[in-house]
C-alpha atoms as a PDB file:
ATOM      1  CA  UNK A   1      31.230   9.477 -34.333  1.00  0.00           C
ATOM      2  CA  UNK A   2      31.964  10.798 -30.745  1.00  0.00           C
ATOM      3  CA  UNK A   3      31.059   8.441 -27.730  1.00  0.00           C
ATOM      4  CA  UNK A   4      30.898   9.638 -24.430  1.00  0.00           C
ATOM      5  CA  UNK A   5      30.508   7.208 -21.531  1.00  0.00           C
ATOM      6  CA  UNK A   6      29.753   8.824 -17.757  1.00  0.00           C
ATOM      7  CA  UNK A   7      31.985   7.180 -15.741  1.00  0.00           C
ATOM      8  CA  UNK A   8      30.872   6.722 -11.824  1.00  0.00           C
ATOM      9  CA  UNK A   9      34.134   5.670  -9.623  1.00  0.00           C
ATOM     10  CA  UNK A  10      34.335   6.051  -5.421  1.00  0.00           C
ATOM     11  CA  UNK A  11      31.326   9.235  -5.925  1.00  0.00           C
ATOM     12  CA  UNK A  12      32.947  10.958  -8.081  1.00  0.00           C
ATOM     13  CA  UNK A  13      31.589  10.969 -11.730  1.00  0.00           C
ATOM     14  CA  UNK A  14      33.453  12.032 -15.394  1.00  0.00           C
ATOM     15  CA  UNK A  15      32.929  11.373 -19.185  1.00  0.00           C
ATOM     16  CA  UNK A  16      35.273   9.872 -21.140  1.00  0.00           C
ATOM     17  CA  UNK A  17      35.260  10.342 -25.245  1.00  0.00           C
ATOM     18  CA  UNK A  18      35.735   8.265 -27.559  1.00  0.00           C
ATOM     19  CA  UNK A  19      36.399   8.231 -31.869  1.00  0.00           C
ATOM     20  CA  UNK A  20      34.816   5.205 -33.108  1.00  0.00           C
ATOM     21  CA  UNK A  21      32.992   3.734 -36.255  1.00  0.00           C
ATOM     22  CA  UNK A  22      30.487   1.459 -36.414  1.00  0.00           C
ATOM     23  CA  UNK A  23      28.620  -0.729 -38.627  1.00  0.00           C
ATOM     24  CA  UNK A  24      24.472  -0.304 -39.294  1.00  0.00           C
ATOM     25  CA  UNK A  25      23.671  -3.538 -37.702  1.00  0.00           C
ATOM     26  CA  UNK A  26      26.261  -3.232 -34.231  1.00  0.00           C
ATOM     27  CA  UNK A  27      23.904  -2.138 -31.177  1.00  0.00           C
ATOM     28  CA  UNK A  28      24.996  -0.302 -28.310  1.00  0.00           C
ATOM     29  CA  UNK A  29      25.489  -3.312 -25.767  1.00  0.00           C
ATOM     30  CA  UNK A  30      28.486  -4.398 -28.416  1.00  0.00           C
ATOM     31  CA  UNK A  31      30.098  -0.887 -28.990  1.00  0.00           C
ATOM     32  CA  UNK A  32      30.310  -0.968 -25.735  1.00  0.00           C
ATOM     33  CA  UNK A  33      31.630  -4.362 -25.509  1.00  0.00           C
ATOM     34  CA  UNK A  34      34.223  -3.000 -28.212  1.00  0.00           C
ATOM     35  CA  UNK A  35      35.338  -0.383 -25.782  1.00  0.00           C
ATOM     36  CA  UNK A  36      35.964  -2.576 -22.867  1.00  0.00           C
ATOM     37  CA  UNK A  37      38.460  -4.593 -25.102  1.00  0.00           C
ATOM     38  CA  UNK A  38      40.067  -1.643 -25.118  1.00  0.00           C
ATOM     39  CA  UNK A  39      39.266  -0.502 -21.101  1.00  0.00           C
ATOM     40  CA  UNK A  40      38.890  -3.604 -18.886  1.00  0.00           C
ATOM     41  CA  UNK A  41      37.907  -0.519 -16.306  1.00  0.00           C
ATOM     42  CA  UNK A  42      34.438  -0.290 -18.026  1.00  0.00           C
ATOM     43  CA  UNK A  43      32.031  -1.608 -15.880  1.00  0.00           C
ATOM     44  CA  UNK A  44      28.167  -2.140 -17.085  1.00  0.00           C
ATOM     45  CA  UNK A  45      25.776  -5.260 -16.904  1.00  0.00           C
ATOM     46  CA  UNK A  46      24.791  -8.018 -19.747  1.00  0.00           C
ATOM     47  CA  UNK A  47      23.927 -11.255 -19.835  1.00  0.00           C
ATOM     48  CA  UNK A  48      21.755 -13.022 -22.130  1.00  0.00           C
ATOM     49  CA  UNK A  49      21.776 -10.434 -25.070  1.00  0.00           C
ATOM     50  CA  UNK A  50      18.510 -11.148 -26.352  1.00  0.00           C
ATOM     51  CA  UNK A  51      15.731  -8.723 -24.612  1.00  0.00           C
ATOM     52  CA  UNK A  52      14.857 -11.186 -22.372  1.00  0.00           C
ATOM     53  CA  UNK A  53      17.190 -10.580 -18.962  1.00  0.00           C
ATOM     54  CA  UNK A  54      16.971  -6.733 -18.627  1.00  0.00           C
ATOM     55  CA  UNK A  55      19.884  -6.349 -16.717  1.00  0.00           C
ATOM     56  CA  UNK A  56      21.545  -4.287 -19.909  1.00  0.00           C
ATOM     57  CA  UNK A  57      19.237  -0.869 -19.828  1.00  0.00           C
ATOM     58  CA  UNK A  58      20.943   2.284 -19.642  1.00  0.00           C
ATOM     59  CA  UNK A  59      20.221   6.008 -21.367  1.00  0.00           C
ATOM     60  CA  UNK A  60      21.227   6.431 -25.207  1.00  0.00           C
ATOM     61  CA  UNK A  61      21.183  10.618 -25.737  1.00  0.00           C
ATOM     62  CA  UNK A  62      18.696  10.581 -22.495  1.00  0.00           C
ATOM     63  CA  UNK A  63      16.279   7.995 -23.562  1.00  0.00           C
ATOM     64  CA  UNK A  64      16.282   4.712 -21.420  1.00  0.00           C
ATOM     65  CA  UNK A  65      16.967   1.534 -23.378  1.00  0.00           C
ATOM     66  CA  UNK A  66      18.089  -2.030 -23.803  1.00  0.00           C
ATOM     67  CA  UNK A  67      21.672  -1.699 -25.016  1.00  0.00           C
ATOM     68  CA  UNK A  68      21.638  -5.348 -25.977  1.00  0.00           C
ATOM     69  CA  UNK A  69      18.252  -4.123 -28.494  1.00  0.00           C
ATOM     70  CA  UNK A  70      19.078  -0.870 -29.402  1.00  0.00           C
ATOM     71  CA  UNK A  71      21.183  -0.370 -32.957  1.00  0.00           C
ATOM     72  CA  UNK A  72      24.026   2.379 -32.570  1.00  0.00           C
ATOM     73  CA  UNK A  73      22.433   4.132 -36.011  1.00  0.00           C
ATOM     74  CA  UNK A  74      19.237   4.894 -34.117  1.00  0.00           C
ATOM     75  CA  UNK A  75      20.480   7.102 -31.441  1.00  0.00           C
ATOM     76  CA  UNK A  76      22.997   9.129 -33.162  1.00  0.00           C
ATOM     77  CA  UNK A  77      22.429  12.883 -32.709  1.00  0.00           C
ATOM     78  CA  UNK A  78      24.519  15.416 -34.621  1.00  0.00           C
ATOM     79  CA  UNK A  79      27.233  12.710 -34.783  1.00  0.00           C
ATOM     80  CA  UNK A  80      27.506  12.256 -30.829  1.00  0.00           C
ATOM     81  CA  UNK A  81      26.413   9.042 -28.715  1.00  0.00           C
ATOM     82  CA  UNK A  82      26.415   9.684 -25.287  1.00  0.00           C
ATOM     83  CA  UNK A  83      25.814   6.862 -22.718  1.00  0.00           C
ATOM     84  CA  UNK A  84      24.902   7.343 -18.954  1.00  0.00           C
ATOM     85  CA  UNK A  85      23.187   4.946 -15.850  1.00  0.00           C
ATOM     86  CA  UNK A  86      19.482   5.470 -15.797  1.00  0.00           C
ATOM     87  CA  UNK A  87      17.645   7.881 -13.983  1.00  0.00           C
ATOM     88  CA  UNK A  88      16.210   7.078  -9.913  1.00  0.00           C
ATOM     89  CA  UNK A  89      18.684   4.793  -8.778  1.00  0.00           C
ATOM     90  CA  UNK A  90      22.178   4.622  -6.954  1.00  0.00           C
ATOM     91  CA  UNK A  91      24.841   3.878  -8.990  1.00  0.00           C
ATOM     92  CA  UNK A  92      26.918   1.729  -8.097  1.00  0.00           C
ATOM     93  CA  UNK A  93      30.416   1.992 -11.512  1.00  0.00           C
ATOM     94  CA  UNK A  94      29.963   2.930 -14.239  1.00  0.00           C
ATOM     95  CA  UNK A  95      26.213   1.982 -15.921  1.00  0.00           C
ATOM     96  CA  UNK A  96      25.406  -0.694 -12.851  1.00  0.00           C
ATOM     97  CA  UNK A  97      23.263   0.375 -10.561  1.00  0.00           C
ATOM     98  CA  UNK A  98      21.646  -0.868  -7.642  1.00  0.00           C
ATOM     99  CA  UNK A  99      18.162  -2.578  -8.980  1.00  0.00           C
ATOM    100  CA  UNK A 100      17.832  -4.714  -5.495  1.00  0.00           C
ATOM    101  CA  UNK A 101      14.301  -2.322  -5.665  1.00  0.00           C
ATOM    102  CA  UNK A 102      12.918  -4.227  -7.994  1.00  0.00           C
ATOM    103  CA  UNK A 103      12.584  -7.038  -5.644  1.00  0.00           C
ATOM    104  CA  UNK A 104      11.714  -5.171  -2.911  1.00  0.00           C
ATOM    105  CA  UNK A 105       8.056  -3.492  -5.328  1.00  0.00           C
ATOM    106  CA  UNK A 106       7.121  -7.066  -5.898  1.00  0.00           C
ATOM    107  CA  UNK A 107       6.572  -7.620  -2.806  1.00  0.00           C
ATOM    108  CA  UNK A 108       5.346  -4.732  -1.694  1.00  0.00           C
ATOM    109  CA  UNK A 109       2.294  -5.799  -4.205  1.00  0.00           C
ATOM    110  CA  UNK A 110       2.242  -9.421  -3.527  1.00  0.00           C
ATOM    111  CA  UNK A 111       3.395  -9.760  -7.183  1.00  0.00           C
ATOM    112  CA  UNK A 112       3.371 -13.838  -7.227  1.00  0.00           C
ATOM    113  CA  UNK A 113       0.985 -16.232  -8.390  1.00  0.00           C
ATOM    114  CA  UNK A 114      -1.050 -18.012  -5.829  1.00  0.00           C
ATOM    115  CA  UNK A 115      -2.741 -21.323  -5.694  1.00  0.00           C
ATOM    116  CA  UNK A 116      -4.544 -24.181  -4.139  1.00  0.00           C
ATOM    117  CA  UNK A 117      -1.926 -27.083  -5.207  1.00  0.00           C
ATOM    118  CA  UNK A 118      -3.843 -30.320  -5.648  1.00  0.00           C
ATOM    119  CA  UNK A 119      -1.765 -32.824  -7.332  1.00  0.00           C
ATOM    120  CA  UNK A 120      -5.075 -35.157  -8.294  1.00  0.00           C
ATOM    121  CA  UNK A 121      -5.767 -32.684 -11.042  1.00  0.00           C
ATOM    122  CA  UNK A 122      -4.155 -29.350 -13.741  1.00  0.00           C
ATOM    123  CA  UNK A 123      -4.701 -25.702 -13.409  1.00  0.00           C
ATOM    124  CA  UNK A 124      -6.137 -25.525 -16.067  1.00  0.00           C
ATOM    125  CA  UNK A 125      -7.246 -22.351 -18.501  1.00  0.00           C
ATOM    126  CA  UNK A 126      -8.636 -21.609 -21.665  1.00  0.00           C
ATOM    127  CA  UNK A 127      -6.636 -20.198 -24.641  1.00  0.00           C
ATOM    128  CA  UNK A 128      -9.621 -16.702 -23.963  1.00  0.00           C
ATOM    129  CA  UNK A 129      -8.314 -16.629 -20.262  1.00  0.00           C
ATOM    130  CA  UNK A 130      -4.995 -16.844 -21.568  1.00  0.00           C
ATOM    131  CA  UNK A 131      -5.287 -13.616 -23.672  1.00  0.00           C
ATOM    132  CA  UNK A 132      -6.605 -11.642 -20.732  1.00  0.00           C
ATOM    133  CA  UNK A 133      -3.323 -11.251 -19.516  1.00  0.00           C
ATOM    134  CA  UNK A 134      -0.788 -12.924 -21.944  1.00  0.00           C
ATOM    135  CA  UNK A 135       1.135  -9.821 -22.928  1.00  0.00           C
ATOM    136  CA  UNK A 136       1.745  -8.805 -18.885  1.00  0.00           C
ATOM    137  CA  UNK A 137       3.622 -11.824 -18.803  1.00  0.00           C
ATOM    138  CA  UNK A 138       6.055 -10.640 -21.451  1.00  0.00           C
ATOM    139  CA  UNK A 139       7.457  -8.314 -18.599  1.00  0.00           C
ATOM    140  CA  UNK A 140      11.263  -8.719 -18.199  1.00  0.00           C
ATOM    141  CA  UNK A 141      11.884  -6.834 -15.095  1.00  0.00           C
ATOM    142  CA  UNK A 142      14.487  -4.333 -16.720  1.00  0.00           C
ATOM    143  CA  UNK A 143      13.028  -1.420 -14.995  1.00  0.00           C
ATOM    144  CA  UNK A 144      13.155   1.069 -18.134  1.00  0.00           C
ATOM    145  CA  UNK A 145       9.205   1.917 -16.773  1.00  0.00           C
ATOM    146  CA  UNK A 146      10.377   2.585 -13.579  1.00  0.00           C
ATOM    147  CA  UNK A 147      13.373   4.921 -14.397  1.00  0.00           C
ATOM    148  CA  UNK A 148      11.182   7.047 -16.754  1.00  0.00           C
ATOM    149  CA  UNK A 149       8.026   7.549 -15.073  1.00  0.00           C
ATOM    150  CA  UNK A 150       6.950  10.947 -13.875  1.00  0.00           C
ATOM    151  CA  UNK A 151       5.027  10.195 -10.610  1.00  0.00           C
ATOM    152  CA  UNK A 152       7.633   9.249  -9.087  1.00  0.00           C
ATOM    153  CA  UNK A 153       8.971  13.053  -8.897  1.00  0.00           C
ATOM    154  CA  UNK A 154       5.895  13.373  -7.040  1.00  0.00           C
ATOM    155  CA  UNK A 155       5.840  10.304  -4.469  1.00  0.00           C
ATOM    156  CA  UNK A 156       8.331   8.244  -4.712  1.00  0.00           C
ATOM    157  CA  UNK A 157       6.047   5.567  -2.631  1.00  0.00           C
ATOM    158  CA  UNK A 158       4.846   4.785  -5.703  1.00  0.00           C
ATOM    159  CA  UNK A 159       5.074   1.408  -6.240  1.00  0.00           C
ATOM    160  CA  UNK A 160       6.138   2.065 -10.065  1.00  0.00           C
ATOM    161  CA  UNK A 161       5.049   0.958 -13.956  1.00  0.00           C
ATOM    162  CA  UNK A 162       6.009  -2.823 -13.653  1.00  0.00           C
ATOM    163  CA  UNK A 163       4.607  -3.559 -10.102  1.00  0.00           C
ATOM    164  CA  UNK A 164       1.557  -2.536 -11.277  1.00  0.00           C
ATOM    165  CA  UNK A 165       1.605  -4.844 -14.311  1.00  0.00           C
ATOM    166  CA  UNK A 166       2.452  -7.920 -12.710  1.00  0.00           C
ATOM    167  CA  UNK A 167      -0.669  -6.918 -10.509  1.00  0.00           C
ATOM    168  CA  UNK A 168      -2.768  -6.726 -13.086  1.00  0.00           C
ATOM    169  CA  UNK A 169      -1.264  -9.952 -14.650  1.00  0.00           C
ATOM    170  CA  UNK A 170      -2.609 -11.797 -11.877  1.00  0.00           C
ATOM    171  CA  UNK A 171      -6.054  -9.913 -11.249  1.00  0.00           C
ATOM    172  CA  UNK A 172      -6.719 -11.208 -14.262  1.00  0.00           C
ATOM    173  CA  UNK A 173      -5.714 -14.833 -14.393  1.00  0.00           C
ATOM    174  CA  UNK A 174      -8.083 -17.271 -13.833  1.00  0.00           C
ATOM    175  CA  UNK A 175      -6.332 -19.466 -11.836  1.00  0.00           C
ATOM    176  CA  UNK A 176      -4.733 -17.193  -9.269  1.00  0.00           C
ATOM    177  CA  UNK A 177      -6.560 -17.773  -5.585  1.00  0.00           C
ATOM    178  CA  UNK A 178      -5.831 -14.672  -4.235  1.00  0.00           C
ATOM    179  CA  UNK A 179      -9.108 -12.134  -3.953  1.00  0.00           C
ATOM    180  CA  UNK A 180      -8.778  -9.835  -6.673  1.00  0.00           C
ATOM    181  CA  UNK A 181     -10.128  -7.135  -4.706  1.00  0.00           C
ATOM    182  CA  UNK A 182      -7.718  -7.750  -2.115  1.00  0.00           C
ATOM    183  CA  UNK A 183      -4.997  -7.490  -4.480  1.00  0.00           C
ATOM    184  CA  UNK A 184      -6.372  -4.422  -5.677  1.00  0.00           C
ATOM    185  CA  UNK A 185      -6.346  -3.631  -2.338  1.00  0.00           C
ATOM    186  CA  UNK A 186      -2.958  -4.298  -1.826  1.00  0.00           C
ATOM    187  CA  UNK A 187      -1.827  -1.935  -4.772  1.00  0.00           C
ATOM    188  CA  UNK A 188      -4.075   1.047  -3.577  1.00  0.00           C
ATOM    189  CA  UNK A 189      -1.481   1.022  -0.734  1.00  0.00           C
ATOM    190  CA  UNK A 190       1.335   1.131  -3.195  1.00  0.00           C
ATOM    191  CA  UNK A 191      -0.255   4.249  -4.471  1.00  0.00           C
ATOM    192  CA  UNK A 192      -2.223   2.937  -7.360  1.00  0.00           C
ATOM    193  CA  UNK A 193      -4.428   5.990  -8.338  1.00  0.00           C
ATOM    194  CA  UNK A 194      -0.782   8.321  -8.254  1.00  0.00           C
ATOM    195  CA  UNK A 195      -0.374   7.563 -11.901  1.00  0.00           C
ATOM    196  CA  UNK A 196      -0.357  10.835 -13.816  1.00  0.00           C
ATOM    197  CA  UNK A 197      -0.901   9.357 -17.263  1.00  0.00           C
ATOM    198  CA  UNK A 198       2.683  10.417 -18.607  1.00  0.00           C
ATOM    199  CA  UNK A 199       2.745   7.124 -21.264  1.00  0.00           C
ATOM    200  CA  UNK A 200       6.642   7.146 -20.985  1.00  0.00           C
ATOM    201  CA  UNK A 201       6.294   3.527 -19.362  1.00  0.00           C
ATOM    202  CA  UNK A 202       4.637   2.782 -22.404  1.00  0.00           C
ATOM    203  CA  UNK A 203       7.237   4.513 -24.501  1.00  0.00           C
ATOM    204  CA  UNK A 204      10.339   3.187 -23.492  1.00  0.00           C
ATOM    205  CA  UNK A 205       9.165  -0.521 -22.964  1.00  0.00           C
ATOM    206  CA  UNK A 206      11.103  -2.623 -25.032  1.00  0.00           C
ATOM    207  CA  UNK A 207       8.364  -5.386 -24.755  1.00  0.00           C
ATOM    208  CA  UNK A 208       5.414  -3.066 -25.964  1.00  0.00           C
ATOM    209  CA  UNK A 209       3.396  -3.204 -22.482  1.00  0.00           C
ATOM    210  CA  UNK A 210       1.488   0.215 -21.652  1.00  0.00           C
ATOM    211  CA  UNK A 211       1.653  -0.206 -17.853  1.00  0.00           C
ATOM    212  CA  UNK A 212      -0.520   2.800 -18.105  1.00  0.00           C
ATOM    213  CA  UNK A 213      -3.256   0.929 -19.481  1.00  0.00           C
ATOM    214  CA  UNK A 214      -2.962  -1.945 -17.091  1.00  0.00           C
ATOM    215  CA  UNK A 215      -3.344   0.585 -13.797  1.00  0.00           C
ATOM    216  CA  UNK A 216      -6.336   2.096 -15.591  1.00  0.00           C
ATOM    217  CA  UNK A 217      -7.950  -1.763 -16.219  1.00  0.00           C
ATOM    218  CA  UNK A 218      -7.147  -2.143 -12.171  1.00  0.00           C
ATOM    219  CA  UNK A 219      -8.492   1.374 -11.254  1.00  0.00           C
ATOM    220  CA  UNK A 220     -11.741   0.011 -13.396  1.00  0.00           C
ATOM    221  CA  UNK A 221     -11.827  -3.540 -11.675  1.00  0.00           C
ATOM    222  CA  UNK A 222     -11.744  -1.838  -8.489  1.00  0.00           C
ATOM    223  CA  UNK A 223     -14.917  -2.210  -6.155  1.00  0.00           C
ATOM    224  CA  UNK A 224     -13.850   0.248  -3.417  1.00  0.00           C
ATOM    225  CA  UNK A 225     -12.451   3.614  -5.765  1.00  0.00           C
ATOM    226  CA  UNK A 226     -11.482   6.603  -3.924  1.00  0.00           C
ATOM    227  CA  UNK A 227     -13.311   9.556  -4.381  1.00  0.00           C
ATOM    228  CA  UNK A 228     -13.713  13.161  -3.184  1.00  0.00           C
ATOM    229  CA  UNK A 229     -16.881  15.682  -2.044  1.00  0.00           C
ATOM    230  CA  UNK A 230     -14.223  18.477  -3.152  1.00  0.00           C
ATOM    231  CA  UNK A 231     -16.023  17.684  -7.066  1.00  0.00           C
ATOM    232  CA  UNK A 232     -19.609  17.732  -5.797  1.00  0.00           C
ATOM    233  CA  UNK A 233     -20.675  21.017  -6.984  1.00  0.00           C
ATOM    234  CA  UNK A 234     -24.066  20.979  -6.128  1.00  0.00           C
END
């Protein structure tokens, strides 16, 4: 199999090639691993190699991905792996980039969980409430959403995929204090109604979350939706 890396050194960018084997079960975070025995130079991020960190995505033959996830065999393409950074970010060697945005859209969207603390008694919440939001809170913050989704071509304002999830995964706990309104609120100005439907955040999520769905369960919660005369026809 050929494997080509892009290579990003002082703004200048190359691909180097590569013969290699590799076994059914190896994924791409430890081919790559294999190579940087061989090239110290290799720069790309990894940590806890078990979906949970996100700091490992990159593109596989243009598809965005967990490298510590994906298996070599399943993004072979007429014999030919080629690995790049992702999409809509700086990059700063190699496959790191600079994901300091991610931080910055949380906040933009008031993406924490607020409360009343009163140490006299729990927080406490039904396994029903639990489910109204339990699979938001499976979001790892790898930004595979973010790098794939369209509307950002369009407005790059947009708060993005995962903002709007950890939105919704608040909306719709029980025990958060905040206004849900206001929340909503809060993500209208972060563009909320900008999403154009594409599914890729749902598509390339290695978690399973359709961030689609979870702006269209906020667009439904909201009390205040925009609207325009332009469709009054009559």
């Amino acid at each position: 199999m050929k494997l080509k890396i892009k290579r990003f050194l002082n703004n200048k960018s190359y691909f180097d090639e590569y013969e290699v084997d590799f076994r059914d079960d190896e994924t791409i975070l430890e081919l790559l691993d294999r190579i940087r025995d061989k090239d110290r130079s290799l720069t790309y991020r990894s940590f806890c190699r078990s979906s949970i960190c996100g700091t490992c995505t990159i593109k596989a033959n243009n598809k965005t991905i967990l490298a510590c996830k994906s298996k070599v065999k399943d993004f072979i393409e007429n014999d030919e792996l080629v690995i790049e950074p992702v999409d809509k970010a700086k990059v700063i060697k190699d496959l790191v980039v600079d994901n300091s945005f991610l931080e910055e859209k949380i906040k933009k969207v008031n993406g924490w969980f607020v409360d009343e603390i009163d140490v006299t008694k729990e927080n406490l919440q039904t396994p029903e409430e639990l489910k109204k939001y339990d699979k938001q809170t499976d979001c790892i913050l790898c930004g595979a959403c973010f790098y794939e989704c369209d509307a950002l071509e369009y407005d790059k304002n947009f708060a993005g995929p995962f903002a709007f999830t950890k939105v919704y995964r608040f909306v719709f706990d029980s025990r958060d204090k905040m206004d849900k309104q206001q929340r909503i609120e809060i993500a209208k100005e972060n563009l909320l109604y900008n999403c154009i439907n594409c599914q890729k955040c749902a598509i390339v999520c290695p978690k399973g979350i359709s961030s689609m769905m979870d702006i269209k369960m906020l667009q439904m919660k909201d009390k205040n939706p925009p609207f325009s005369d332009s469709f009054n026809f009559f």
